[in-house]
C-alpha atoms as a PDB file:
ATOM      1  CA  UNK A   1      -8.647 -48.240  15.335  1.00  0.00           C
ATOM      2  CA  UNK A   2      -8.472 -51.036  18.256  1.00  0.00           C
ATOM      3  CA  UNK A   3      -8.265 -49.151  21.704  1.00  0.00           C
ATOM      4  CA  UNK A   4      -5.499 -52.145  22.327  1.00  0.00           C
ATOM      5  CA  UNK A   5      -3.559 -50.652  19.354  1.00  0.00           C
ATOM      6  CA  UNK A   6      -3.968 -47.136  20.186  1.00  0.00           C
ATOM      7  CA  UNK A   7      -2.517 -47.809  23.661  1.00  0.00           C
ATOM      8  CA  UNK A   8       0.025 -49.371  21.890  1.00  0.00           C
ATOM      9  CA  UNK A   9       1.178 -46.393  19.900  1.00  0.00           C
ATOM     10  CA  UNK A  10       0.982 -43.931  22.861  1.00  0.00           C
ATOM     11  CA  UNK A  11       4.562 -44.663  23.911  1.00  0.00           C
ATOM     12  CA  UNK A  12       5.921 -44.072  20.140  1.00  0.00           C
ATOM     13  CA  UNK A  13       3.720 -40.799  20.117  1.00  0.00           C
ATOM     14  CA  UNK A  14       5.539 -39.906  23.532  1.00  0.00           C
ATOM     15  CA  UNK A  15       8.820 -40.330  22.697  1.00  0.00           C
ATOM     16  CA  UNK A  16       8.245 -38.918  18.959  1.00  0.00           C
ATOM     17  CA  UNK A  17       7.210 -35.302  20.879  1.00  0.00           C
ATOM     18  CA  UNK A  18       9.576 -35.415  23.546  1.00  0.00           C
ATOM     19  CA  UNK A  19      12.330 -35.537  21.170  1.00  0.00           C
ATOM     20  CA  UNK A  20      11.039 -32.951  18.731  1.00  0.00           C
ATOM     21  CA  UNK A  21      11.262 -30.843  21.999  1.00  0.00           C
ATOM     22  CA  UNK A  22      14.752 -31.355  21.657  1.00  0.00           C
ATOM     23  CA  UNK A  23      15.884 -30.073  18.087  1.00  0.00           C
ATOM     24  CA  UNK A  24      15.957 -26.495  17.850  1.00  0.00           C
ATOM     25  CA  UNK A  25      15.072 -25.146  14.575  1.00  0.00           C
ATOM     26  CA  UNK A  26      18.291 -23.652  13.381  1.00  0.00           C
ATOM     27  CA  UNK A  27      19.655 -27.735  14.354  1.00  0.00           C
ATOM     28  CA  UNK A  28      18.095 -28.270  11.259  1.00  0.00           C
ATOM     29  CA  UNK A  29      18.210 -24.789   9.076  1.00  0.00           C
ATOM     30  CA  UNK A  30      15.034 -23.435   9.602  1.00  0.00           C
ATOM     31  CA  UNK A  31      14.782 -19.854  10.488  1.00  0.00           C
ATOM     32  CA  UNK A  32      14.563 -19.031  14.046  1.00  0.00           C
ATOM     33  CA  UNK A  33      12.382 -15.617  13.974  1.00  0.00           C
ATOM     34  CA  UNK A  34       8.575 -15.245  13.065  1.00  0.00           C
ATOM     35  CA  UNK A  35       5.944 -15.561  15.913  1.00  0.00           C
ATOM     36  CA  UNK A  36       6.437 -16.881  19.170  1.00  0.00           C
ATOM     37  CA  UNK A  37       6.680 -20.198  19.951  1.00  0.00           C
ATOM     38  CA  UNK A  38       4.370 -22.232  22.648  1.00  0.00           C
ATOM     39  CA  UNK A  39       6.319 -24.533  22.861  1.00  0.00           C
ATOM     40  CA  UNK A  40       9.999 -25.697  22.942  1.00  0.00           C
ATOM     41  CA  UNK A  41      11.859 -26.848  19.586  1.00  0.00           C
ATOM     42  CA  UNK A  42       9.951 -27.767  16.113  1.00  0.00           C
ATOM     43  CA  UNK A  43       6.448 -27.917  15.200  1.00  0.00           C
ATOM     44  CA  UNK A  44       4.892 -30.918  14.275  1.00  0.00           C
ATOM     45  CA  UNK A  45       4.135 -29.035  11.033  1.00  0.00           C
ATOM     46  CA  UNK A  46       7.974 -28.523  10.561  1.00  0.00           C
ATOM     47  CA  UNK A  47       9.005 -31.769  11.717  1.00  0.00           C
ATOM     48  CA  UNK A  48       6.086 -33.563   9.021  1.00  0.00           C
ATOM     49  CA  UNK A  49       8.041 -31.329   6.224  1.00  0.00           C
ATOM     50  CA  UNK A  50      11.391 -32.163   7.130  1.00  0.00           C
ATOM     51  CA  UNK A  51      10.387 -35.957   7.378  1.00  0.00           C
ATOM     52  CA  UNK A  52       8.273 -35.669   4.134  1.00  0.00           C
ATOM     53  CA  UNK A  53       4.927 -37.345   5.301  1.00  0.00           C
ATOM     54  CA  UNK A  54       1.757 -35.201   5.755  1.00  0.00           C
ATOM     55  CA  UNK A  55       1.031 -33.112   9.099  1.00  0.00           C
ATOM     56  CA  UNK A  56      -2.166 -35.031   8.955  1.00  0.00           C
ATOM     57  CA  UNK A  57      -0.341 -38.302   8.994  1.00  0.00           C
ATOM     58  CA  UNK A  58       2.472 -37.269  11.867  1.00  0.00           C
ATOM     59  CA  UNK A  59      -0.007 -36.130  13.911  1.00  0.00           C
ATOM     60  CA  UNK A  60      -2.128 -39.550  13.977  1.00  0.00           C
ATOM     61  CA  UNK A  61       1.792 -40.830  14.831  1.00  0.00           C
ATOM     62  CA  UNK A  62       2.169 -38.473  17.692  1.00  0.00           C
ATOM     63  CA  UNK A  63      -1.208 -39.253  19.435  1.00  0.00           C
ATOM     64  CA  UNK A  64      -0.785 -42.879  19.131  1.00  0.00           C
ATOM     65  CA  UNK A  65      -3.360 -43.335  16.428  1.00  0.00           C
ATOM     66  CA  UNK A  66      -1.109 -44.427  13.393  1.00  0.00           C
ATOM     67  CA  UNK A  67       0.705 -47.591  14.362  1.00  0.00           C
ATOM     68  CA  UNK A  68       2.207 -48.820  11.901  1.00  0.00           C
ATOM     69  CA  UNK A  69       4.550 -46.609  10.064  1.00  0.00           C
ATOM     70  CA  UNK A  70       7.000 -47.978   7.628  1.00  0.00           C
ATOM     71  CA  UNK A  71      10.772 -48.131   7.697  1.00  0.00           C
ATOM     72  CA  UNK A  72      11.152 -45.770   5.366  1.00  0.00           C
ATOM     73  CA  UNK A  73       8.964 -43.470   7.315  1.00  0.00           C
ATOM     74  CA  UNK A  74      10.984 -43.793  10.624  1.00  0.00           C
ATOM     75  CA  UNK A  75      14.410 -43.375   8.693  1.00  0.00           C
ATOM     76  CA  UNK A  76      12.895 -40.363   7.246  1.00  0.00           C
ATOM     77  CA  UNK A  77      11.854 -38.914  11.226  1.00  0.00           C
ATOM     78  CA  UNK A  78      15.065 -40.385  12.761  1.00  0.00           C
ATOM     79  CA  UNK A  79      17.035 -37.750  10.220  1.00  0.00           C
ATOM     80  CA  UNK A  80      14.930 -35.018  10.817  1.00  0.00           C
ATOM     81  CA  UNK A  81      14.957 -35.785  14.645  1.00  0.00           C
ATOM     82  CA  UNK A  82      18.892 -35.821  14.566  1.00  0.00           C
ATOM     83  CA  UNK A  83      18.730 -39.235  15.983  1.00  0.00           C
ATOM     84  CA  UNK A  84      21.835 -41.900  16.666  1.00  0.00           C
ATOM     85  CA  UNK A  85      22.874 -45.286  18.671  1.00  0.00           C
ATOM     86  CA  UNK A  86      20.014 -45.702  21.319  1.00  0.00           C
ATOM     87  CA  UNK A  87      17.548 -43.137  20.630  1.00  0.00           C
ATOM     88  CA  UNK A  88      17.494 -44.058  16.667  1.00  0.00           C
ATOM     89  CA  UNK A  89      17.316 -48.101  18.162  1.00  0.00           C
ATOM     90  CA  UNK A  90      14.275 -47.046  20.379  1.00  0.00           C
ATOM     91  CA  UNK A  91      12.367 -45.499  17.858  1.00  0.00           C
ATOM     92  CA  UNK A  92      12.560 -48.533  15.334  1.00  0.00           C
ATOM     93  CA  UNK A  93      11.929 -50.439  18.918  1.00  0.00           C
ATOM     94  CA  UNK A  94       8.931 -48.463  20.309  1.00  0.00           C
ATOM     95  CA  UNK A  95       7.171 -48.888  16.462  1.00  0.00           C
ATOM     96  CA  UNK A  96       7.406 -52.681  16.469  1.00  0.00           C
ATOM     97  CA  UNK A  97       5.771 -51.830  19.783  1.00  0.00           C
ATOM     98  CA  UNK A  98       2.953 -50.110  18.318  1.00  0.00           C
ATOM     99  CA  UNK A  99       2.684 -52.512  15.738  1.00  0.00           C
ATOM    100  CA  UNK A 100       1.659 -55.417  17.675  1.00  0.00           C
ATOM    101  CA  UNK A 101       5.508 -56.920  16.562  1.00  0.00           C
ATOM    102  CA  UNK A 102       7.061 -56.288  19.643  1.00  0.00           C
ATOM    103  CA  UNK A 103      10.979 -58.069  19.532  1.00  0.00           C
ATOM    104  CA  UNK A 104      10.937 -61.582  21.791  1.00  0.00           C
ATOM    105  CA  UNK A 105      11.709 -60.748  25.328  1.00  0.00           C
ATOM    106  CA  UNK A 106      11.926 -63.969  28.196  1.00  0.00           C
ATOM    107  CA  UNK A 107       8.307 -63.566  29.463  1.00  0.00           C
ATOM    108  CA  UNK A 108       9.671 -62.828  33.710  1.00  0.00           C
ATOM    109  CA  UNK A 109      12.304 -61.233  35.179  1.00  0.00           C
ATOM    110  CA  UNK A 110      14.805 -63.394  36.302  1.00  0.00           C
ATOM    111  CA  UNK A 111      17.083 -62.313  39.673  1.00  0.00           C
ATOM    112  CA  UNK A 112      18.512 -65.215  40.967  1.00  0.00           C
ATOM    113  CA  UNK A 113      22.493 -65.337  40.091  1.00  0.00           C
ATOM    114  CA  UNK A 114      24.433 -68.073  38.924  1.00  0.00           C
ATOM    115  CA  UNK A 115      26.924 -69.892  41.265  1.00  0.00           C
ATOM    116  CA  UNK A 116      29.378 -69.170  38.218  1.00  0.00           C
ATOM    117  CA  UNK A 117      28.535 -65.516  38.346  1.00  0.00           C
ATOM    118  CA  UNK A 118      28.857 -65.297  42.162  1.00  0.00           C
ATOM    119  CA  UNK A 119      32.368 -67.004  41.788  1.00  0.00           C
ATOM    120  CA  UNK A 120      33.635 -64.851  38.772  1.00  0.00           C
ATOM    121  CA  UNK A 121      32.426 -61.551  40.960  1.00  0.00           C
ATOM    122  CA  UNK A 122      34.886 -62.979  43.814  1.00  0.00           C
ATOM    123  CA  UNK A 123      37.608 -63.282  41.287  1.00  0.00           C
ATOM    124  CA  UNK A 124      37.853 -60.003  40.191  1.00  0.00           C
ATOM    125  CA  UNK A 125      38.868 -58.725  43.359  1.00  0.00           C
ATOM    126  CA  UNK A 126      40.329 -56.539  44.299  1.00  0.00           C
ATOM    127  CA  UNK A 127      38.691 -54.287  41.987  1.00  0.00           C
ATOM    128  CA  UNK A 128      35.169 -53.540  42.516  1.00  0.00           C
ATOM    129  CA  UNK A 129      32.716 -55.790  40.853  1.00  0.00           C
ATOM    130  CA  UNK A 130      28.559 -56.320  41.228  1.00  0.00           C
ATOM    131  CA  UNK A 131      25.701 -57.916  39.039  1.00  0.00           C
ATOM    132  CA  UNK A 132      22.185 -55.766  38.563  1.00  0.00           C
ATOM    133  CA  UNK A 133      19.424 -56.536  36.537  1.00  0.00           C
ATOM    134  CA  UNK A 134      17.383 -54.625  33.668  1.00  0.00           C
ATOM    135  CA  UNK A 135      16.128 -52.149  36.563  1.00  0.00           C
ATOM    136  CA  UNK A 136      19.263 -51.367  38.071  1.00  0.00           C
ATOM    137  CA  UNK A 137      18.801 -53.633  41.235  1.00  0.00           C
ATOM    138  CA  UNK A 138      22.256 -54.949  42.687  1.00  0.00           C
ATOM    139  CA  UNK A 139      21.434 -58.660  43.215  1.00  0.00           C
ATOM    140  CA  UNK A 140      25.143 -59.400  44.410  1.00  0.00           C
ATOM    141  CA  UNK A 141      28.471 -57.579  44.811  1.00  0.00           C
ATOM    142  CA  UNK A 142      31.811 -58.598  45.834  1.00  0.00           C
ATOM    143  CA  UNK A 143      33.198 -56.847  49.126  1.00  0.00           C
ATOM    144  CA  UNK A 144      34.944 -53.844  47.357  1.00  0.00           C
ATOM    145  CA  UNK A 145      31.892 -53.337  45.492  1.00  0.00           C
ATOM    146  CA  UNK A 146      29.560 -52.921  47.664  1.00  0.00           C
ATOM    147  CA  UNK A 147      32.265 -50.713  49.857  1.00  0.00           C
ATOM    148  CA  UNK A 148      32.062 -49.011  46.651  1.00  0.00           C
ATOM    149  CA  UNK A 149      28.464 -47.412  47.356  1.00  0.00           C
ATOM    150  CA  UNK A 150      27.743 -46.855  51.524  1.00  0.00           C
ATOM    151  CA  UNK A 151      24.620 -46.826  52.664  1.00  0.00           C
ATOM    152  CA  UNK A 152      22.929 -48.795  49.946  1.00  0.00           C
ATOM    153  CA  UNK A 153      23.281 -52.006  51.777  1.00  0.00           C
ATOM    154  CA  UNK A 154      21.459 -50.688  55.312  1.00  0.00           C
ATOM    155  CA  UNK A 155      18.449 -50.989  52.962  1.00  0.00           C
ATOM    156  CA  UNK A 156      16.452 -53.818  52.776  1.00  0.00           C
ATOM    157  CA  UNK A 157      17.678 -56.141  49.295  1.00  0.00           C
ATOM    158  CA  UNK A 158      14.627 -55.709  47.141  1.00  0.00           C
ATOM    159  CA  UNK A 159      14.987 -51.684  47.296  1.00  0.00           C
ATOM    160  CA  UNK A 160      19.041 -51.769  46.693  1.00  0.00           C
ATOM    161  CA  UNK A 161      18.592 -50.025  43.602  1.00  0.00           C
ATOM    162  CA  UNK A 162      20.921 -48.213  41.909  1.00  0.00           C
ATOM    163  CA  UNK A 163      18.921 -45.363  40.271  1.00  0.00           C
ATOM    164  CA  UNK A 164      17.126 -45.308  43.806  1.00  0.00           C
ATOM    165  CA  UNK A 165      20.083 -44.911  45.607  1.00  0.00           C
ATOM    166  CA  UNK A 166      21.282 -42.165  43.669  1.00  0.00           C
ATOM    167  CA  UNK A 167      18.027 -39.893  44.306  1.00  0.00           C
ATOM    168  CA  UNK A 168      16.653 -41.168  47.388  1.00  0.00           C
ATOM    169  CA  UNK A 169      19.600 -41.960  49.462  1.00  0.00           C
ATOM    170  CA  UNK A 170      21.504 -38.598  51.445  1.00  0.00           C
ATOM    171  CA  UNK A 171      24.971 -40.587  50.606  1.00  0.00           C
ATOM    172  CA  UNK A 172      24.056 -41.166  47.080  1.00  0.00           C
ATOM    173  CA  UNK A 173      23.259 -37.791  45.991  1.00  0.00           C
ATOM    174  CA  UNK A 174      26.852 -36.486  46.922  1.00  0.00           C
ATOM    175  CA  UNK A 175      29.057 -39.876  45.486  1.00  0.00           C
ATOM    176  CA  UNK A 176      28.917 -39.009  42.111  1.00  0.00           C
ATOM    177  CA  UNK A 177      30.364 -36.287  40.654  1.00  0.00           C
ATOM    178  CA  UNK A 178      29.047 -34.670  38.916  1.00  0.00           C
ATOM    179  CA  UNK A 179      25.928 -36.011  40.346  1.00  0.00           C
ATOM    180  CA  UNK A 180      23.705 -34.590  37.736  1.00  0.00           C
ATOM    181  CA  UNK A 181      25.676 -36.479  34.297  1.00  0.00           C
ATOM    182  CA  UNK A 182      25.044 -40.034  36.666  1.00  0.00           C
ATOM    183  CA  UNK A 183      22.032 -39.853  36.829  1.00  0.00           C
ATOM    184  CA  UNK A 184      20.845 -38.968  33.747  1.00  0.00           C
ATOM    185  CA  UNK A 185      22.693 -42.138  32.104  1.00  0.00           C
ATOM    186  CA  UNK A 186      20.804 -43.701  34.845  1.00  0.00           C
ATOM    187  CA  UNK A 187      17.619 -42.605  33.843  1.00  0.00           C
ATOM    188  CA  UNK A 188      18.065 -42.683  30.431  1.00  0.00           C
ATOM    189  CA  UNK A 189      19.280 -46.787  30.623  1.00  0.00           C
ATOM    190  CA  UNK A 190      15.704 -47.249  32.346  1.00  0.00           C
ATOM    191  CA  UNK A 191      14.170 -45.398  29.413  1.00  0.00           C
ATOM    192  CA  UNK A 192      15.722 -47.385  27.126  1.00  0.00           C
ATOM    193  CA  UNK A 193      14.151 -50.492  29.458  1.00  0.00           C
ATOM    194  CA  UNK A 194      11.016 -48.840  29.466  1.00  0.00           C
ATOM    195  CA  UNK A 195      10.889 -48.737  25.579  1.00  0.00           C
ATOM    196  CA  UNK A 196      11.808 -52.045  25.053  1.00  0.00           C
ATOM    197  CA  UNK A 197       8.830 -53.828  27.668  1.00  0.00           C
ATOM    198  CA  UNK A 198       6.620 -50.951  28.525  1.00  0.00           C
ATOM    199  CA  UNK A 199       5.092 -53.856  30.906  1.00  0.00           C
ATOM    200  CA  UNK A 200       8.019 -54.511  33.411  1.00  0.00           C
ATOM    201  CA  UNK A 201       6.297 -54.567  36.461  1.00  0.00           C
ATOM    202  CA  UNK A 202       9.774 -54.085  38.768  1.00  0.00           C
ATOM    203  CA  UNK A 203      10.477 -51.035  36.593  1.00  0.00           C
ATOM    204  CA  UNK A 204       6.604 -49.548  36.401  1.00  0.00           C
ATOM    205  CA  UNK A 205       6.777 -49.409  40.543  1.00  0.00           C
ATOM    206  CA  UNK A 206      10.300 -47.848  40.477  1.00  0.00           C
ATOM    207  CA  UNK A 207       9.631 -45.172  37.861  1.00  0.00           C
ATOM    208  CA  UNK A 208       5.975 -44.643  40.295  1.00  0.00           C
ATOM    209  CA  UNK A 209       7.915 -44.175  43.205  1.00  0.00           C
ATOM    210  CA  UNK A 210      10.670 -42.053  41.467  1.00  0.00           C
ATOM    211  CA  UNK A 211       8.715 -40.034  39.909  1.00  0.00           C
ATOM    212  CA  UNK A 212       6.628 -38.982  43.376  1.00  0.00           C
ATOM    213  CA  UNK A 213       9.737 -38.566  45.517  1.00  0.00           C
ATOM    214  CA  UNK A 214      11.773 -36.847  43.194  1.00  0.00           C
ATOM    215  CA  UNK A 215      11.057 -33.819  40.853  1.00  0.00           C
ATOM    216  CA  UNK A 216      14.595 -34.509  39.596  1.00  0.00           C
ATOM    217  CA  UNK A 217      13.575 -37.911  37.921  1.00  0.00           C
ATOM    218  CA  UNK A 218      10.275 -36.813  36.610  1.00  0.00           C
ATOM    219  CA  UNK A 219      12.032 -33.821  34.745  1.00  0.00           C
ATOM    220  CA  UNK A 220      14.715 -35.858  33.173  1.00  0.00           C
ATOM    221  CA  UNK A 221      12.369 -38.954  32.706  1.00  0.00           C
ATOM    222  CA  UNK A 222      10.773 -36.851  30.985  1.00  0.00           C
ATOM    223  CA  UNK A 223      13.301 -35.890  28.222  1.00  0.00           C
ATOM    224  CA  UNK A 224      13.236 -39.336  26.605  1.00  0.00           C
ATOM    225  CA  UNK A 225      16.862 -39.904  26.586  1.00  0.00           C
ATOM    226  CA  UNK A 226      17.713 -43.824  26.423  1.00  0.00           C
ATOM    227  CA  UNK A 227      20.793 -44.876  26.498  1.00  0.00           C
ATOM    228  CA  UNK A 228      22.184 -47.945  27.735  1.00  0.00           C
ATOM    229  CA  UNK A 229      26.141 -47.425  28.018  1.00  0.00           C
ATOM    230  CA  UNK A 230      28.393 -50.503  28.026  1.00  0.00           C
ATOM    231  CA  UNK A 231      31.500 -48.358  29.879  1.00  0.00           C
ATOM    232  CA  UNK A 232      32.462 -45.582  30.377  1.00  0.00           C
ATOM    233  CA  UNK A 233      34.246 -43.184  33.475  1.00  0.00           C
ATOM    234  CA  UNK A 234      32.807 -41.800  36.784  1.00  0.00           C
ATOM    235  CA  UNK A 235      34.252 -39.795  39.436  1.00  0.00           C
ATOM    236  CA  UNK A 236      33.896 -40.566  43.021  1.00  0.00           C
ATOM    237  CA  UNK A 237      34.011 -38.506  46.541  1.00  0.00           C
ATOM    238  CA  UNK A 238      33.787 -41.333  48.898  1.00  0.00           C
ATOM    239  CA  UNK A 239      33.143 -40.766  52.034  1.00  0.00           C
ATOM    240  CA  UNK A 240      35.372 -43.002  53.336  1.00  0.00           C
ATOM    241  CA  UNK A 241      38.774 -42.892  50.766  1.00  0.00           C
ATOM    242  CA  UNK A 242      38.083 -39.853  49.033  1.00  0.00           C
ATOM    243  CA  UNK A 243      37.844 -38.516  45.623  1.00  0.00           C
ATOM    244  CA  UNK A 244      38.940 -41.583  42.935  1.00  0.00           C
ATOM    245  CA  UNK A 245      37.948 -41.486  39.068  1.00  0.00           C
ATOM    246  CA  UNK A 246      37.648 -45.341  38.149  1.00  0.00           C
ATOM    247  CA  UNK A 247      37.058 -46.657  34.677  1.00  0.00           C
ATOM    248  CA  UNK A 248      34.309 -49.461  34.302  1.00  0.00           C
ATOM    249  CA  UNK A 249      32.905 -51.625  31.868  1.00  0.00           C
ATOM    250  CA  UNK A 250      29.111 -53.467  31.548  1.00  0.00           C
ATOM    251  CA  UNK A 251      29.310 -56.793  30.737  1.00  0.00           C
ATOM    252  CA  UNK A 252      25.772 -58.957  29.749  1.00  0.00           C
ATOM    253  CA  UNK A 253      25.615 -61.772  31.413  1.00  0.00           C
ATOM    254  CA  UNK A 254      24.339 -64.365  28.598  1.00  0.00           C
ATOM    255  CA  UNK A 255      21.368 -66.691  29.492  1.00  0.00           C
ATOM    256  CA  UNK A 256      19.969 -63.940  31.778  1.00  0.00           C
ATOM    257  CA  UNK A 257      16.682 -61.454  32.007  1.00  0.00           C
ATOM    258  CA  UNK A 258      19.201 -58.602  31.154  1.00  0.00           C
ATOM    259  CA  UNK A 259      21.209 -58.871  34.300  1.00  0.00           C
ATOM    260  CA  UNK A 260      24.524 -56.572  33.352  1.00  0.00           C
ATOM    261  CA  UNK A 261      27.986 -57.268  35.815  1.00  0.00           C
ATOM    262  CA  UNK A 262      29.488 -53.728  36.192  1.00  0.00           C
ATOM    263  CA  UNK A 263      33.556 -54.070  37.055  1.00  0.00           C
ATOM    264  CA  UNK A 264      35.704 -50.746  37.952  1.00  0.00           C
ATOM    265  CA  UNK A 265      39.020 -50.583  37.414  1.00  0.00           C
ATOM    266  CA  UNK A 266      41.822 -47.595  37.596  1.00  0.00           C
ATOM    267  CA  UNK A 267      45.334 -47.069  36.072  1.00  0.00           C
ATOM    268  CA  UNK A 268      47.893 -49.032  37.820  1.00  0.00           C
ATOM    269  CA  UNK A 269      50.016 -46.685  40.558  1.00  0.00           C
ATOM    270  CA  UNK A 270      47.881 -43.386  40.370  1.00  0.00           C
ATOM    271  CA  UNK A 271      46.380 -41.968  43.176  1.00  0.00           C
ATOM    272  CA  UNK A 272      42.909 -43.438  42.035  1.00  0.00           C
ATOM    273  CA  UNK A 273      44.289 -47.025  42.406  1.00  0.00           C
ATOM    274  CA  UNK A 274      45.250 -46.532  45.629  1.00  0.00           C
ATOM    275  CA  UNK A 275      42.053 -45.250  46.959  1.00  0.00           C
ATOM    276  CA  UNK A 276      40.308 -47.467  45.239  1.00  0.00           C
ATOM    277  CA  UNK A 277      42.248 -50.514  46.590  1.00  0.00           C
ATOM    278  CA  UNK A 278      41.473 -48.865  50.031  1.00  0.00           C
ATOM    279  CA  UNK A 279      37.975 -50.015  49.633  1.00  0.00           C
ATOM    280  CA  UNK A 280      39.182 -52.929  51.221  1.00  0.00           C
ATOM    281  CA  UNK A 281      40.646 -51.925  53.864  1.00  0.00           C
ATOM    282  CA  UNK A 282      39.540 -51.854  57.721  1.00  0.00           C
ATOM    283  CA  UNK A 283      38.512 -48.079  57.162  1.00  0.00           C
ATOM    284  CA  UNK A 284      36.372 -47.979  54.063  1.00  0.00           C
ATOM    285  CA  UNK A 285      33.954 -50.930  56.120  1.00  0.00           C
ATOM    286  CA  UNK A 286      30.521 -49.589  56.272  1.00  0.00           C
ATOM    287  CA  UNK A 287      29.140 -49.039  59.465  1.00  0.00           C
ATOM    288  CA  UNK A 288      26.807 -51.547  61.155  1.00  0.00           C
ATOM    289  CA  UNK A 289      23.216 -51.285  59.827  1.00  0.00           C
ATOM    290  CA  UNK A 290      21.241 -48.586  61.911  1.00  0.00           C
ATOM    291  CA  UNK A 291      18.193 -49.660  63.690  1.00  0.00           C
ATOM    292  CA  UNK A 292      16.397 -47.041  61.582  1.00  0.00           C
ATOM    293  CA  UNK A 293      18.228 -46.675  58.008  1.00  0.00           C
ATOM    294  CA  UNK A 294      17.047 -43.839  55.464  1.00  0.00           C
ATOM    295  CA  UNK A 295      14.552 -46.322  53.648  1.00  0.00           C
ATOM    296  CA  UNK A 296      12.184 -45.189  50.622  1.00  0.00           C
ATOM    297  CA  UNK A 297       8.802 -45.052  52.114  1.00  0.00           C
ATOM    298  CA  UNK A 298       5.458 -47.068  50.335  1.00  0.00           C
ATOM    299  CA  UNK A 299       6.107 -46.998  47.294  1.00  0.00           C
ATOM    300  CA  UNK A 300       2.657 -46.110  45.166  1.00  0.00           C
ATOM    301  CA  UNK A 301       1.971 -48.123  42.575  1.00  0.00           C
ATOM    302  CA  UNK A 302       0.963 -46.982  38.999  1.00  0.00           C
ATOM    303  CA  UNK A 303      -1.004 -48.866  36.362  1.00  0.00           C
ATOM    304  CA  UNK A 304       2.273 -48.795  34.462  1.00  0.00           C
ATOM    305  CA  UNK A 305       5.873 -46.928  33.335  1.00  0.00           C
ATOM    306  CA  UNK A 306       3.746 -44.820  30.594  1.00  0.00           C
ATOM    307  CA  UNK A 307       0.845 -43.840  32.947  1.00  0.00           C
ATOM    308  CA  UNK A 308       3.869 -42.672  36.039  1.00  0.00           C
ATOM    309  CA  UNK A 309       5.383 -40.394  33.054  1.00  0.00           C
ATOM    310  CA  UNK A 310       2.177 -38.975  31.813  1.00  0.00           C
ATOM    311  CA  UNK A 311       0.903 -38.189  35.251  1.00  0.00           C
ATOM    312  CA  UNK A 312       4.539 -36.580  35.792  1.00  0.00           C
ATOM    313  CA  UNK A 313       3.868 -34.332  32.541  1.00  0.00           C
ATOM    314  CA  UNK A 314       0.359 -33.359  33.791  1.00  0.00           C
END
């Protein structure tokens, strides 16, 4: 095989044992006694018999030297891996990867925001409303959103990251609660990023620098979980008007490199409307930017996503 198409499959192989880590054997009715297991959930052996190809032929799969396996094949390992949504997507995703068929993707990211965009953010105040990209980078943010996460903004705009801010930055690791559920549907939406262009070079020097500063990513990057959620509900305990549990949805923005507008929202006459309508007042304005704000320091740079993860694993 091509070295080019053995690198290829590497990221298929990756995700193929990280989530056979996942499914226990009784998931799937085989017996949980006889000798000790090395490692956590099924054997490649069981996993090849439950999927009904060879352990010869799975194994080539798992160390990236089989790249081209057919649909049937990855129906037949999506079952036996107990795979849904996302994480069955990914894996049909990461073997047209592997394949050299990769799905059409715009060839650069994109950041700049539309004046329509900008204007349509204003409008849905009061409620809380910004625009990030595929990475998770806020690129703009009306005035209750970005009341809506303190601290981010003291940083300078190219690190404003989400995911960053939820592991790096002191105010951002007690917003959320629970903390640890946010960030591992943040994690898991850069996974799914990761899987879909392995080659994003915003995302290879965030998941570098994440995976350095924080043994928290680089365990739960390491699961494999993708996801990319288009709503959902988060709790809050803001610093400055308290706890709040808002609502939001993700909207694409069409014509974009992935940029996603994320609006918040809460029941009308509850407690969580009112403190969320409080972002806007005189008390929930952020502080003036410090002289010296908590920034990320250097952040290292990687040869890519899949060599951060595998030095994480190592």
């Amino acid at each position: 095989m091509e070295p080019a198409a053995e690198t290829r499959g590497t990221e298929l192989g990756r995700y193929l044992k990280a989530r056979r880590a996942q499914v226990r054997p009784e998931d799937v009715g085989l017996p949980v006694g006889g000798s000790l297991r090395r490692t956590p959930g099924l054997r490649r052996e069981e996993l090849a018999v439950l999927a009904g190809v060879s352990v010869d032929y799975y194994v080539r799969l798992e160390r990236g030297r089989e790249t081209n396996p057919s649909p049937a094949v990855l129906d037949a390992l999506g079952r036996a891996l107990r795979l849904s949504g996302d994480g069955y997507e990914r894996l049909h995703e990461l073997a047209e990867l592997a394949s050299g068929r990769p799905s059409e993707l715009p060839a650069s990211p994109q950041n700049a925001v539309r004046d329509s965009v900008l204007r349509m953010l204003e409008s849905m105040h009061p409620l809380p409303a910004y625009v990030v990209n595929r990475c998770n980078r806020v690129l703009a943010a009306n005035r209750p959103g970005r009341r809506l996460m303190p601290g981010l903004w003291d940083w300078p705009e190219d690190q404003r990251n989400v995911t960053r801010y939820l592991f790096l930055h002191p105010v951002g690791r007690t917003l959320y609660d629970p903390w640890e559920e946010t960030v591992a549907l943040s994690v898991a939406h850069l996974r799914a990023v990761a899987g879909a262009d392995p080659g994003h070079a915003e995302l290879t020097a965030l998941v570098g620098e994440l995976v350095v500063k924080s043994p928290e990513f680089a365990r739960i990057w390491e699961r494999y979980d993708v996801d990319e959620r288009g709503g959902g509900q988060k709790s809050f305990r803001h610093p400055k008007v308290g706890p709040m549990t808002l609502t939001y949805e993700v909207m694409r923005l069409a014509r974009t490199d992935g940029q996603r507008m994320v609006v918040y929202q809460a029941s009308p006459g509850t407690a969580d409307e009112k403190a969320m309508l409080s972002l806007d007042s005189p008390a929930a304005r952020p502080e003036p930017a410090r002289s010296n704000p908590p920034e990320p320091a250097a952040q290292p740079r990687p040869a890519g996503v899949h060599a951060a993860a595998h030095a994480s694993a190592n």
